[in-house]
PDB file of N, CA and C in Angstrom:
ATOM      1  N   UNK A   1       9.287  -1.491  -4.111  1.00  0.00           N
ATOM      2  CA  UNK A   1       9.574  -0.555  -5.184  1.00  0.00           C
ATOM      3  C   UNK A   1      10.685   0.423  -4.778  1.00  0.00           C
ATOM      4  N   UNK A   2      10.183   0.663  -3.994  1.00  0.00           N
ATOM      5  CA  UNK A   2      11.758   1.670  -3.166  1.00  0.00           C
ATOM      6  C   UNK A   2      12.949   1.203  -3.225  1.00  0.00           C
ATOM      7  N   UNK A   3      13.446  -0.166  -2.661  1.00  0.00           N
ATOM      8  CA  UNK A   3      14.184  -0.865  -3.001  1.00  0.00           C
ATOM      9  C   UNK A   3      14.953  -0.935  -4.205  1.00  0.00           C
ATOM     10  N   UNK A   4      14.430  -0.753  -5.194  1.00  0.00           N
ATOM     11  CA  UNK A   4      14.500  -0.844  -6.753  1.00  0.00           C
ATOM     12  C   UNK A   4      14.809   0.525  -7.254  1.00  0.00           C
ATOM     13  N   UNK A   5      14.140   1.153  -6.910  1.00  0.00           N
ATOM     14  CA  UNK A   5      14.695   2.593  -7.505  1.00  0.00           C
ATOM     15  C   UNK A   5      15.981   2.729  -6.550  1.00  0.00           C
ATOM     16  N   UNK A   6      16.326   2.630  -5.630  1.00  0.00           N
ATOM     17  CA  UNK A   6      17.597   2.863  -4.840  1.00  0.00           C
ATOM     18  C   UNK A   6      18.599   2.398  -5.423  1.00  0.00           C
ATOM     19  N   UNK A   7      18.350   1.099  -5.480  1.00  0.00           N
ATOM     20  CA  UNK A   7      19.827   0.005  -6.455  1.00  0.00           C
ATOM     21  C   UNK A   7      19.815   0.903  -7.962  1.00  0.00           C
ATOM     22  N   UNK A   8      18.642   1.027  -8.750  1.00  0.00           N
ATOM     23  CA  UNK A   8      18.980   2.258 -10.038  1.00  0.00           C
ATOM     24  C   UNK A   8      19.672   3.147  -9.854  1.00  0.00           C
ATOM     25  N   UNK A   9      19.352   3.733  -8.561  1.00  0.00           N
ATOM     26  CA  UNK A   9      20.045   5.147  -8.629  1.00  0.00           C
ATOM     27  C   UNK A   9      21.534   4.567  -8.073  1.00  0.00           C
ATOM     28  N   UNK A  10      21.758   3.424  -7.684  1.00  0.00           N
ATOM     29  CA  UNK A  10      23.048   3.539  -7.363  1.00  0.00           C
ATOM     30  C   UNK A  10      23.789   2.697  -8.478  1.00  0.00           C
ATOM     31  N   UNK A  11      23.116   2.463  -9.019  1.00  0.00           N
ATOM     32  CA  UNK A  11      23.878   2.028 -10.451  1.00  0.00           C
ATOM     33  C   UNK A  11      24.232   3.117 -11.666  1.00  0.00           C
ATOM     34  N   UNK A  12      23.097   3.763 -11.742  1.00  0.00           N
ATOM     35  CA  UNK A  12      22.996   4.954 -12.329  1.00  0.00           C
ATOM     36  C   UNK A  12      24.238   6.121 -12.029  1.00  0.00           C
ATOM     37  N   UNK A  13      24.365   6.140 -10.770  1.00  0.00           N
ATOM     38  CA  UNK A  13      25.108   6.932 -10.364  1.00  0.00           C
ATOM     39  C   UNK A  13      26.532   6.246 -10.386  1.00  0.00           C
ATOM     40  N   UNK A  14      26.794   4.636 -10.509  1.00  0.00           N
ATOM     41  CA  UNK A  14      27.750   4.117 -10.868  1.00  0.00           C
ATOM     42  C   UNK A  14      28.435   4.506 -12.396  1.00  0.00           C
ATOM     43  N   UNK A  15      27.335   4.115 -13.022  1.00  0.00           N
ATOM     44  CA  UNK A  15      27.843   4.661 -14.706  1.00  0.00           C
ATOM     45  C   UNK A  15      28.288   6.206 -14.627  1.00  0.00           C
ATOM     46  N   UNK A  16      27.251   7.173 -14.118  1.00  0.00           N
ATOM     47  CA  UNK A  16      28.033   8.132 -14.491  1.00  0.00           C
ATOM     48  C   UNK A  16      29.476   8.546 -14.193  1.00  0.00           C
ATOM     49  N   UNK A  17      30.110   7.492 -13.282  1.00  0.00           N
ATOM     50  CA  UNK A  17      31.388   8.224 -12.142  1.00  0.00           C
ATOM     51  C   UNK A  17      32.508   7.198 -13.669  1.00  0.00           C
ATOM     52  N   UNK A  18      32.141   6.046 -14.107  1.00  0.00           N
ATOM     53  CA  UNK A  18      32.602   5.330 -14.709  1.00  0.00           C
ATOM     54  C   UNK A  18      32.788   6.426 -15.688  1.00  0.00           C
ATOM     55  N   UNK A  19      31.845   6.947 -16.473  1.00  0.00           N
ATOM     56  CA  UNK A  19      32.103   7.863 -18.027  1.00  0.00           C
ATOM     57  C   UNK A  19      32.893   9.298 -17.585  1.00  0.00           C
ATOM     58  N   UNK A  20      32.428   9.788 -16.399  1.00  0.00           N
ATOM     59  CA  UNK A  20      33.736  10.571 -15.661  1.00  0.00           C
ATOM     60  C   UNK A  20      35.103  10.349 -15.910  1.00  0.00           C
ATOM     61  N   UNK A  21      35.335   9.002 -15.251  1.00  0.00           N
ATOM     62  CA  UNK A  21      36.629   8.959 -15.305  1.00  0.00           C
ATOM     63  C   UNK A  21      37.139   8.052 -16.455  1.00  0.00           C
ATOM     64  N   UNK A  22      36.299   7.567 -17.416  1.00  0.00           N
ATOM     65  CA  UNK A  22      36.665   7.519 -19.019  1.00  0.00           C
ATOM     66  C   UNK A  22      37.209   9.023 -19.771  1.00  0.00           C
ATOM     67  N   UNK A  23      36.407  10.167 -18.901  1.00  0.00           N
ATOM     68  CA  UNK A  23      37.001  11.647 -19.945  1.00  0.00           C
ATOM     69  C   UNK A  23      38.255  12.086 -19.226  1.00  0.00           C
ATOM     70  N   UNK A  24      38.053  11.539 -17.898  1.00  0.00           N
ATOM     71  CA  UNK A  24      40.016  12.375 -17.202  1.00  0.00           C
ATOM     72  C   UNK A  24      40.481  11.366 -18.131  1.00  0.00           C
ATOM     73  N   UNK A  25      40.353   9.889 -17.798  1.00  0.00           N
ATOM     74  CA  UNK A  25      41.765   8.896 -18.198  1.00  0.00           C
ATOM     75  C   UNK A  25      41.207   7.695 -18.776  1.00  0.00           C
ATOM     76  N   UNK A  26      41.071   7.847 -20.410  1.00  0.00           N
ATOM     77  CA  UNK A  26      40.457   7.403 -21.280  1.00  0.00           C
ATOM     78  C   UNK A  26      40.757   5.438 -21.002  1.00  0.00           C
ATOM     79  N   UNK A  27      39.548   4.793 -21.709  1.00  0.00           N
ATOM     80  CA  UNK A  27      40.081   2.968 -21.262  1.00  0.00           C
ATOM     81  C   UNK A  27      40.612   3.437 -22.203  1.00  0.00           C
ATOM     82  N   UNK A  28      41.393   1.674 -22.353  1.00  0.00           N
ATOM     83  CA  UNK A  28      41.453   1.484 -23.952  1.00  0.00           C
ATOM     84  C   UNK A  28      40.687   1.720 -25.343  1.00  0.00           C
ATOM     85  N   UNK A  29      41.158   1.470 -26.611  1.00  0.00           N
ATOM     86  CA  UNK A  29      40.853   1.609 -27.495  1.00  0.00           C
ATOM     87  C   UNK A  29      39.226   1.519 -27.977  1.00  0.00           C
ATOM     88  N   UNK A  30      38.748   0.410 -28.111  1.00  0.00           N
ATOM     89  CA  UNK A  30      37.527   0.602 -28.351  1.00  0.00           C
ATOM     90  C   UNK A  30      36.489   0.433 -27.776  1.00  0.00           C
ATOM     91  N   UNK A  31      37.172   0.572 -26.058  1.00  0.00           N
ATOM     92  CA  UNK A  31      35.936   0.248 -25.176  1.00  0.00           C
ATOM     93  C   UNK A  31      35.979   1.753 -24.289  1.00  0.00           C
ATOM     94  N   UNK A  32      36.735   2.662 -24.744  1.00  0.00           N
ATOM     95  CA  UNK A  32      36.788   4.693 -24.485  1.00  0.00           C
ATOM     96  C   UNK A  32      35.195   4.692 -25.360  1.00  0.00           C
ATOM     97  N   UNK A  33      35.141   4.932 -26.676  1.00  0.00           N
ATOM     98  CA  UNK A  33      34.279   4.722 -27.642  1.00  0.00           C
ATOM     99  C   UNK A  33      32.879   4.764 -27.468  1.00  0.00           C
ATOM    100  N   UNK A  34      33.069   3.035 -26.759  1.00  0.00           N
ATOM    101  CA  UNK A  34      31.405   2.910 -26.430  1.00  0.00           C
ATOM    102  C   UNK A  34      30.967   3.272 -24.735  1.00  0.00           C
ATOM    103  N   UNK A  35      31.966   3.496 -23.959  1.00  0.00           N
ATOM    104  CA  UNK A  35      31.640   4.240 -23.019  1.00  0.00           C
ATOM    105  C   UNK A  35      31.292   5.546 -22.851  1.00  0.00           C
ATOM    106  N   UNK A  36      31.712   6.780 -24.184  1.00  0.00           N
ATOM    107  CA  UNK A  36      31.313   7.730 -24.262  1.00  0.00           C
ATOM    108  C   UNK A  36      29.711   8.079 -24.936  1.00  0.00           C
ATOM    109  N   UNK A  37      29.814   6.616 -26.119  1.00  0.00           N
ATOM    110  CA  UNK A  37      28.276   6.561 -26.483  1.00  0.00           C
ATOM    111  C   UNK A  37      27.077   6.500 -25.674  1.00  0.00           C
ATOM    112  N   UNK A  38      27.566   5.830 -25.138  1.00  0.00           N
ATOM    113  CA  UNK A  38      26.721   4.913 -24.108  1.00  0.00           C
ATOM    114  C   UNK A  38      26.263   6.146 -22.957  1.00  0.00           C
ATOM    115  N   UNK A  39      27.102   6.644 -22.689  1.00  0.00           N
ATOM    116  CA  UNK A  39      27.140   8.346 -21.568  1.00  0.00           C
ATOM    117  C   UNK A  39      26.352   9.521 -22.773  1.00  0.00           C
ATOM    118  N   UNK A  40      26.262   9.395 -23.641  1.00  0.00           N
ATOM    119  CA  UNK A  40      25.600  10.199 -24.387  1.00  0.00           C
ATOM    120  C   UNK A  40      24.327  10.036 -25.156  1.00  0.00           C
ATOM    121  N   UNK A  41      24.285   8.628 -25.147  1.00  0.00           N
ATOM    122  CA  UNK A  41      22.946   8.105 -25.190  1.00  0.00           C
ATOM    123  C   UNK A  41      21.695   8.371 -23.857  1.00  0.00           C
ATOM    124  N   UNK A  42      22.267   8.357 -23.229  1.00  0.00           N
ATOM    125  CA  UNK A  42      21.481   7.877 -21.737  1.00  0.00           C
ATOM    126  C   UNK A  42      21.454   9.243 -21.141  1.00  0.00           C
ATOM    127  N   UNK A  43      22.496  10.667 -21.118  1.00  0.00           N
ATOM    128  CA  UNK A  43      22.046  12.160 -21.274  1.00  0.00           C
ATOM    129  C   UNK A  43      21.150  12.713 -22.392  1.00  0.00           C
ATOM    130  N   UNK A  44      21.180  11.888 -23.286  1.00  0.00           N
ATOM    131  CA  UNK A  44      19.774  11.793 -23.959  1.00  0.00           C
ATOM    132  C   UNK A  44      18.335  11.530 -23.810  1.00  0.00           C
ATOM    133  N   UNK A  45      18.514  10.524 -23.088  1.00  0.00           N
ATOM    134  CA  UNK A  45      17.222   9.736 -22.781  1.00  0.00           C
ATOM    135  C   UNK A  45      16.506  10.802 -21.475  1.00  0.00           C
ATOM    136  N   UNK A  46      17.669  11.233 -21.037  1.00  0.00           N
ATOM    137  CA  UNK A  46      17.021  11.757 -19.683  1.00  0.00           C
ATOM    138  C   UNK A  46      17.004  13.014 -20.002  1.00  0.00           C
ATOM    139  N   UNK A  47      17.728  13.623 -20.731  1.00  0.00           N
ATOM    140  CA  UNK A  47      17.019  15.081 -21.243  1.00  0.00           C
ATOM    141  C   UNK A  47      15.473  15.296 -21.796  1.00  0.00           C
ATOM    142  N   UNK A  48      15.304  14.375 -22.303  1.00  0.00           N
ATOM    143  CA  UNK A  48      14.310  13.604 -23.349  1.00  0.00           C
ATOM    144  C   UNK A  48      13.120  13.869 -22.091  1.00  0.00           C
ATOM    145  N   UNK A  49      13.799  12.721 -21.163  1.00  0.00           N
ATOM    146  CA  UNK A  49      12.615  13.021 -19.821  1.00  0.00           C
ATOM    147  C   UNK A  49      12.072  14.053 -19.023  1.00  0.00           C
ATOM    148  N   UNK A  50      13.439  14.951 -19.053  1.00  0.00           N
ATOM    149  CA  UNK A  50      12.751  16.290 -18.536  1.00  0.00           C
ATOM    150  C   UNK A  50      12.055  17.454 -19.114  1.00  0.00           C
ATOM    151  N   UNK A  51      12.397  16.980 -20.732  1.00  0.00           N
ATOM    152  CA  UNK A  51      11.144  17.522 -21.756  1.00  0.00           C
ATOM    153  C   UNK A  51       9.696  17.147 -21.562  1.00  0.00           C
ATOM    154  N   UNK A  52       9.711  15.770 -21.396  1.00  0.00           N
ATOM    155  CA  UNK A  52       8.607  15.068 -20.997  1.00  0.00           C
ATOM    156  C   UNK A  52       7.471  15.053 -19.964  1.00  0.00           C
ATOM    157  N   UNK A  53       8.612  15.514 -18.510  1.00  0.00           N
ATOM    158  CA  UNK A  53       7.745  15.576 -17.673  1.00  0.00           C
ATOM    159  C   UNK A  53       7.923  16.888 -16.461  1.00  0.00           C
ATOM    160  N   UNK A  54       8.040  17.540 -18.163  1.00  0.00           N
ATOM    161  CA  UNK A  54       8.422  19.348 -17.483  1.00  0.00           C
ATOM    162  C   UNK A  54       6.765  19.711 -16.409  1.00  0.00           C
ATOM    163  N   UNK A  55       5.858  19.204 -16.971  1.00  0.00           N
ATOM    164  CA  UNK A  55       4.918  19.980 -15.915  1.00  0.00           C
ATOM    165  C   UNK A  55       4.829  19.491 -14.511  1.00  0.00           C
ATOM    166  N   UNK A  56       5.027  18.537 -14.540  1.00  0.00           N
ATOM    167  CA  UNK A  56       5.312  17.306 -12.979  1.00  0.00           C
ATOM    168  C   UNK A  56       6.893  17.968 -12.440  1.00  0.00           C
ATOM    169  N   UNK A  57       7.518  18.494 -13.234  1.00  0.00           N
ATOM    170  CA  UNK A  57       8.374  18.881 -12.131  1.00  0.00           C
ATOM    171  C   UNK A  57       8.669  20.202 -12.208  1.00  0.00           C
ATOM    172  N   UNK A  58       7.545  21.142 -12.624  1.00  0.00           N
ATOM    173  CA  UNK A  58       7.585  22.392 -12.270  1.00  0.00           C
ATOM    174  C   UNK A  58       6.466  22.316 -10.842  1.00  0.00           C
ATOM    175  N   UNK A  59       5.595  21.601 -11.006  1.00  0.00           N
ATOM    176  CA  UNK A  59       4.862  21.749  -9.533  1.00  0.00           C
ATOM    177  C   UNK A  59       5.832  21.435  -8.356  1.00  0.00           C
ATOM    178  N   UNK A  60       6.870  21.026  -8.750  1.00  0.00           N
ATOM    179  CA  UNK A  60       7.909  20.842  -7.903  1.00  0.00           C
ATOM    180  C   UNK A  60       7.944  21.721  -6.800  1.00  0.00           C
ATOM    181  N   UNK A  61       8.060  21.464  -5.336  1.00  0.00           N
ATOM    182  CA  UNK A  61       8.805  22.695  -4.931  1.00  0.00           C
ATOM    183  C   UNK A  61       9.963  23.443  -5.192  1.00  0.00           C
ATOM    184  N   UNK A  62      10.820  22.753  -5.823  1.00  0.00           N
ATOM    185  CA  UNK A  62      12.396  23.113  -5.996  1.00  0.00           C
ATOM    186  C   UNK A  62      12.129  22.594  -7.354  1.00  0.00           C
ATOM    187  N   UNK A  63      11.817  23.354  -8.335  1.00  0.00           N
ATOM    188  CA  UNK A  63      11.806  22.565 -10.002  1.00  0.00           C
ATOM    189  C   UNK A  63      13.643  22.173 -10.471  1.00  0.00           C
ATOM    190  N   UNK A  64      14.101  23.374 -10.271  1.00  0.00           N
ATOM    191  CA  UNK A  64      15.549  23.324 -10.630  1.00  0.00           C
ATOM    192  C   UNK A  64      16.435  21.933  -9.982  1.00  0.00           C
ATOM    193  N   UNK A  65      16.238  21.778  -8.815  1.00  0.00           N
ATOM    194  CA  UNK A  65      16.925  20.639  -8.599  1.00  0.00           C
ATOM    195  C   UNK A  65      16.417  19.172  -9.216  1.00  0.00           C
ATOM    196  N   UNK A  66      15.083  19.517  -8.600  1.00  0.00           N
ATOM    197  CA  UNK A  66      14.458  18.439  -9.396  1.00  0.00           C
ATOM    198  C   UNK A  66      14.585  17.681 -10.881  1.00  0.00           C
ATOM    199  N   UNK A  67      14.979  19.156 -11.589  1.00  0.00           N
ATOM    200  CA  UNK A  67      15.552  18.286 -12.816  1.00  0.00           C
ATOM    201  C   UNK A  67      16.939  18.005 -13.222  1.00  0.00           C
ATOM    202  N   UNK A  68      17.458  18.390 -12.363  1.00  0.00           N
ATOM    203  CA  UNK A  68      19.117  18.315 -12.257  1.00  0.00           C
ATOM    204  C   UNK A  68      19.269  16.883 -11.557  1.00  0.00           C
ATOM    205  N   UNK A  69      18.132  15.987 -10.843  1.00  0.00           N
ATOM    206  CA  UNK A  69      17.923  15.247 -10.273  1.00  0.00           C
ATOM    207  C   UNK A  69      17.711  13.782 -11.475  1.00  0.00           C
ATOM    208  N   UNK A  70      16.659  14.395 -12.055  1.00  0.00           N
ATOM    209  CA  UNK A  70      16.259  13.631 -13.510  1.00  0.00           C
ATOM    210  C   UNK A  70      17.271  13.657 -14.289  1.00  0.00           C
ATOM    211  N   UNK A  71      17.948  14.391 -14.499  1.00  0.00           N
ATOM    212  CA  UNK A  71      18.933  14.448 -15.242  1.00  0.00           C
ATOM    213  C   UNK A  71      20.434  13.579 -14.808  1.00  0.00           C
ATOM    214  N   UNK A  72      20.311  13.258 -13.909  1.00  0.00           N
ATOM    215  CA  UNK A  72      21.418  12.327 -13.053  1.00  0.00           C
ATOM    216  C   UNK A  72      20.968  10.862 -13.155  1.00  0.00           C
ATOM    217  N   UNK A  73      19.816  10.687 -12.391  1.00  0.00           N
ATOM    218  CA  UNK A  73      19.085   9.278 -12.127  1.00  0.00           C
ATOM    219  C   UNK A  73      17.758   8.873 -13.293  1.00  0.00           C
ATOM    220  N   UNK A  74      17.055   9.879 -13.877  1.00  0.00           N
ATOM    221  CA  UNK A  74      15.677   9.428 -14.738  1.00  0.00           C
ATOM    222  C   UNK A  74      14.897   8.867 -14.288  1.00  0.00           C
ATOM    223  N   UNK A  75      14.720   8.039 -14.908  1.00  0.00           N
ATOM    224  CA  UNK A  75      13.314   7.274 -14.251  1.00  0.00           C
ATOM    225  C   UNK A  75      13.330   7.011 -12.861  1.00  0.00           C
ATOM    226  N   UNK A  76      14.573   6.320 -12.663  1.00  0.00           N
ATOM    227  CA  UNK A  76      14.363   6.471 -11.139  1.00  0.00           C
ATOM    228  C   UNK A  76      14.059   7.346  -9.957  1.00  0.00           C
ATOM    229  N   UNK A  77      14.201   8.580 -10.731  1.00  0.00           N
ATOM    230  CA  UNK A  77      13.793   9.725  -9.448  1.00  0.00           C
ATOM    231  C   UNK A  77      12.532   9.596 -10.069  1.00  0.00           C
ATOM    232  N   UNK A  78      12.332  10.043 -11.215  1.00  0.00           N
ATOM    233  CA  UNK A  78      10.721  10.016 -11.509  1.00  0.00           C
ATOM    234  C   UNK A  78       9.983   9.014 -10.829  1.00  0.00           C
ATOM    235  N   UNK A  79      10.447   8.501 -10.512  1.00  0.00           N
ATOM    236  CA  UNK A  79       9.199   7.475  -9.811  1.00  0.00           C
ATOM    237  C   UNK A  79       8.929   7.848  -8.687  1.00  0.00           C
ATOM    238  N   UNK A  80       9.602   8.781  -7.877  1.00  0.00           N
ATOM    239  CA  UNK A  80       9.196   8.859  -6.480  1.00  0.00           C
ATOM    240  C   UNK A  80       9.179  10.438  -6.449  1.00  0.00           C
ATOM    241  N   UNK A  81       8.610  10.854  -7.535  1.00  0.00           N
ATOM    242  CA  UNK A  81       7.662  12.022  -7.260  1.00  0.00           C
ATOM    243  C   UNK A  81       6.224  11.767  -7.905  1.00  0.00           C
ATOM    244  N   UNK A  82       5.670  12.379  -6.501  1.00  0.00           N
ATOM    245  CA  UNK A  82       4.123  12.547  -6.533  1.00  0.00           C
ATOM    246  C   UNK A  82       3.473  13.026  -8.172  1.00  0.00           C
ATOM    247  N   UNK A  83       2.198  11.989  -8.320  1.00  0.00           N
ATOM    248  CA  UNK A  83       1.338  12.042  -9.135  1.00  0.00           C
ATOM    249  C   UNK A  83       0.822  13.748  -9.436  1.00  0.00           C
ATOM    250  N   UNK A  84      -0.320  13.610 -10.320  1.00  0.00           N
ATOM    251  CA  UNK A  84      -0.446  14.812 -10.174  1.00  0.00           C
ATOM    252  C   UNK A  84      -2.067  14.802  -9.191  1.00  0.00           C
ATOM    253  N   UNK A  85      -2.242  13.558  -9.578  1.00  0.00           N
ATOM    254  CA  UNK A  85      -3.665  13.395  -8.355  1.00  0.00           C
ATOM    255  C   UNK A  85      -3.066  13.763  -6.411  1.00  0.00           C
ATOM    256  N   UNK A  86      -1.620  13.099  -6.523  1.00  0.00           N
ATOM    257  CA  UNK A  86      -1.055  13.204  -4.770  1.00  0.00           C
ATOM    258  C   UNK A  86      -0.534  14.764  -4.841  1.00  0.00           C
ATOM    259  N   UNK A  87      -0.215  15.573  -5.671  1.00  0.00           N
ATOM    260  CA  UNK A  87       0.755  16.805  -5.819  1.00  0.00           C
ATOM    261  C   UNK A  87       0.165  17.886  -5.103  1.00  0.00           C
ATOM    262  N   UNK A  88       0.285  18.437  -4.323  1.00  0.00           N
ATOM    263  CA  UNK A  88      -0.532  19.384  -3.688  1.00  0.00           C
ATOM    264  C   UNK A  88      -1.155  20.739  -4.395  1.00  0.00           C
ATOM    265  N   UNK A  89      -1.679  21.115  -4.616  1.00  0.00           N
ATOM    266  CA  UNK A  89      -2.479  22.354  -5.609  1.00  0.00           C
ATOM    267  C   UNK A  89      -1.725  23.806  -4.847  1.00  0.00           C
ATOM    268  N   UNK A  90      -1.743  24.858  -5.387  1.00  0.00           N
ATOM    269  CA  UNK A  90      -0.908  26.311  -4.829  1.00  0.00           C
ATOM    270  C   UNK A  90      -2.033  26.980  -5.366  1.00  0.00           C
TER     271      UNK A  90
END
């Protein structure tokens, strides 16, 4: 499983450098378009997630990064934070 979330996040982190450098130096015509959709769909989805799983990552030690984290990778970081059964109690 580790394995798997690693290759996500490095894919993940592939797309975003891709829609980056679609906003310095746009592709062509109608493939600028769906690369910006596509980058705005998926800052969707993962905003979406940190609505979702605001209480799991306020037990966070570091909540703030943590969702700046989700907000980069999604599911894939979510997966490798602790349950709320493993999460330590304060």
């Amino acid at each position: 499983m580790k394995v798997f979330c690693g290759f996500g996040r490095l894919l993940t982190l592939l797309f975003w450098l891709v829609v980056l450098v679609n906003l310095v130096l746009p592709f062509v015509y109608p493939l600028h378009l769906l690369v910006n959709l596509a980058g705005a769909l998926l800052l969707a989805v993962h905003l979406l997630e940190v609505l979702l799983f605001r209480a799991i990552l306020r037990r966070s030690p570091v909540p703030g990064r943590e969702r700046l984290r989700v907000l980069l990778f999604g599911i894939f970081h979510l997966q490798t934070l602790p349950t709320a059964a493993e999460a330590p109690h304060a």
